[in-house]
N, C-alpha and C. Protein backbone atom coordinates (compact mmCIF):
# COMPACT_ATOMS: atom_id res chain seq x y z
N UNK A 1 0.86 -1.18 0.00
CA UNK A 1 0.00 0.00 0.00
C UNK A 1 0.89 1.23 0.00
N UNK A 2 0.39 1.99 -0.74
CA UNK A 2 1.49 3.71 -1.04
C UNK A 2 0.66 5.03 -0.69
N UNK A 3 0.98 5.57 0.30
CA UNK A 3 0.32 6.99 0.54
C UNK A 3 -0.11 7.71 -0.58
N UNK A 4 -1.10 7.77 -0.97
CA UNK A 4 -1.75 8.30 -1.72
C UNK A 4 -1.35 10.00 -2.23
N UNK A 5 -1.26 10.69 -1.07
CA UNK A 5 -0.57 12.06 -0.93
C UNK A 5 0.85 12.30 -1.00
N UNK A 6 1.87 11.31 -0.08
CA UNK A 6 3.14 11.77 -0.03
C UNK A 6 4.06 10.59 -0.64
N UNK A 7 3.08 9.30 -1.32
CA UNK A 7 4.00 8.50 -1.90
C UNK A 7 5.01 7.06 -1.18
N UNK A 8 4.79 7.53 0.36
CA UNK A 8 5.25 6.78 1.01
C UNK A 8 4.47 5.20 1.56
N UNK A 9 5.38 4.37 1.91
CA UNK A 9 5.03 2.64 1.72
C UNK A 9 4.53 2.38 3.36
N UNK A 10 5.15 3.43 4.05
CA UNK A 10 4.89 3.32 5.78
C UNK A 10 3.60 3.31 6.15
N UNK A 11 2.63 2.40 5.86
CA UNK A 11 0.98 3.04 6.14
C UNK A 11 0.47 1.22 6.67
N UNK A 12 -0.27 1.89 7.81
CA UNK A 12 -1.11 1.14 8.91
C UNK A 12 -2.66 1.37 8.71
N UNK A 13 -2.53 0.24 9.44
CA UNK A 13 -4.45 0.28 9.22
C UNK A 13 -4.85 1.19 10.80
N UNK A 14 -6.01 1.58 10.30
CA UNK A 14 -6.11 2.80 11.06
C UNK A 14 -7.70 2.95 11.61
N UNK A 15 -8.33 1.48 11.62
CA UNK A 15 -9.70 1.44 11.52
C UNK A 15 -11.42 0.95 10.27
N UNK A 16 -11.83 1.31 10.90
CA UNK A 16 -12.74 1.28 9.28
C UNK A 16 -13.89 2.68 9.32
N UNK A 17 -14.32 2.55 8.44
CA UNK A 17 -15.22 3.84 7.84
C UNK A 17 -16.80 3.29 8.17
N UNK A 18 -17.71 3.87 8.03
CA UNK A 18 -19.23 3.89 8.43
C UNK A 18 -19.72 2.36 7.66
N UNK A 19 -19.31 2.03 6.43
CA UNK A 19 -19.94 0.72 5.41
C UNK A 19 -19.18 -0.25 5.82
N UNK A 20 -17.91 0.02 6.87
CA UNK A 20 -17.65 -1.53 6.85
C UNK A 20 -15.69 -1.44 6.40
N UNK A 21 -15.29 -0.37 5.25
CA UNK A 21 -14.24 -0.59 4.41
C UNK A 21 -12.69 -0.17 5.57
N UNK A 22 -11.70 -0.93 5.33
CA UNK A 22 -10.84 -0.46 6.19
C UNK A 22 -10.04 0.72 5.63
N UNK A 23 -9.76 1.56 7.01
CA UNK A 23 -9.41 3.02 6.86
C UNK A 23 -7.51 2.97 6.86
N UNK A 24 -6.34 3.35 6.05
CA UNK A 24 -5.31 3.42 6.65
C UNK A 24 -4.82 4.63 6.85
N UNK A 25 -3.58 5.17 7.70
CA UNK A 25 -3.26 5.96 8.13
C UNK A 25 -1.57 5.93 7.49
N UNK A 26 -1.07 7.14 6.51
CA UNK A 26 0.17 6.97 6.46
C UNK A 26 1.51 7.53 7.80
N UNK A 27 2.10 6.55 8.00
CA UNK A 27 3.04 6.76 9.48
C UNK A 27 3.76 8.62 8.98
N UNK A 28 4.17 8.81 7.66
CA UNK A 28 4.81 9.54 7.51
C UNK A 28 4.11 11.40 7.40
N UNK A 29 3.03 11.23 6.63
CA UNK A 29 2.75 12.51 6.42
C UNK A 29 1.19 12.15 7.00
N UNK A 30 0.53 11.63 7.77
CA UNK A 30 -0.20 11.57 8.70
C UNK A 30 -1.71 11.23 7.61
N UNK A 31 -1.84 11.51 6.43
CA UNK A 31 -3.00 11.44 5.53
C UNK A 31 -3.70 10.08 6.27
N UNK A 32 -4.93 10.29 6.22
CA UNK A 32 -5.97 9.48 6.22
C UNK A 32 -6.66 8.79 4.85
N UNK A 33 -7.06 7.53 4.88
CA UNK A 33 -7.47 7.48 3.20
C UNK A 33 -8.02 6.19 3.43
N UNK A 34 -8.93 5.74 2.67
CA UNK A 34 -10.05 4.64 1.99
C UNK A 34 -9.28 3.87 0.61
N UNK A 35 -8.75 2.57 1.01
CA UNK A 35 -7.88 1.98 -0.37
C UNK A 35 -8.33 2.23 -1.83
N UNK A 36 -9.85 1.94 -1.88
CA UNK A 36 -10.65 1.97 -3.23
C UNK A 36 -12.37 2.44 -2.81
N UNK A 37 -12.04 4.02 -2.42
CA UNK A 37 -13.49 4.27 -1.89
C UNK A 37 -14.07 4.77 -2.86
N UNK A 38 -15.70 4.93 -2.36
CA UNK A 38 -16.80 4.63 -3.60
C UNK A 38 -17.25 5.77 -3.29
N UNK A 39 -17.88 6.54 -4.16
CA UNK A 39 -18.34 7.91 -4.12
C UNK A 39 -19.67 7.73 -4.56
N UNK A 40 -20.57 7.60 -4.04
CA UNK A 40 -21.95 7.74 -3.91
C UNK A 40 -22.93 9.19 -4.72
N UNK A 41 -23.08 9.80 -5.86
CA UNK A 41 -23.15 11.10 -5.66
C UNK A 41 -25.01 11.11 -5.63
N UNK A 42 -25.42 10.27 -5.57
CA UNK A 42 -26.77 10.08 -5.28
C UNK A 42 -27.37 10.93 -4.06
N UNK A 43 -26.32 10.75 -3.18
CA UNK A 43 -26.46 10.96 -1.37
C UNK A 43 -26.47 12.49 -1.00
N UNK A 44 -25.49 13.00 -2.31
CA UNK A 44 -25.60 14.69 -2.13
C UNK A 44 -26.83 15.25 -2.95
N UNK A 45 -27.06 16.28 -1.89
CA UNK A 45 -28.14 16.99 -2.22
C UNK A 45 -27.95 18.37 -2.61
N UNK A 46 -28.53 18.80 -4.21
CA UNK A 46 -27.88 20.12 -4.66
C UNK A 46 -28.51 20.78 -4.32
């Protein structure tokens, strides 16, 4: 797994999100992130 933001390989699992999906946390530049999250745009309301 690669930090999405800073590129780095140092990343822990960090929990899970509201549906269930696990959340990781990169050790280095602190980003939070969803491996392959799903964007719903049904749910927003314009």
């Amino acid at each position: 797994m690669i930090c999405i933001q800073c590129g780095s390989e140092e990343v822990i699992k960090n929990g899970s999100i509201h549906n269930g999906k696990q959340k990781f946390m990169c050790k280095k530049c602190g980003r939070q992130f969803v491996e392959n999250p799903h964007y719903n745009a049904s749910l927003v309301s314009a």
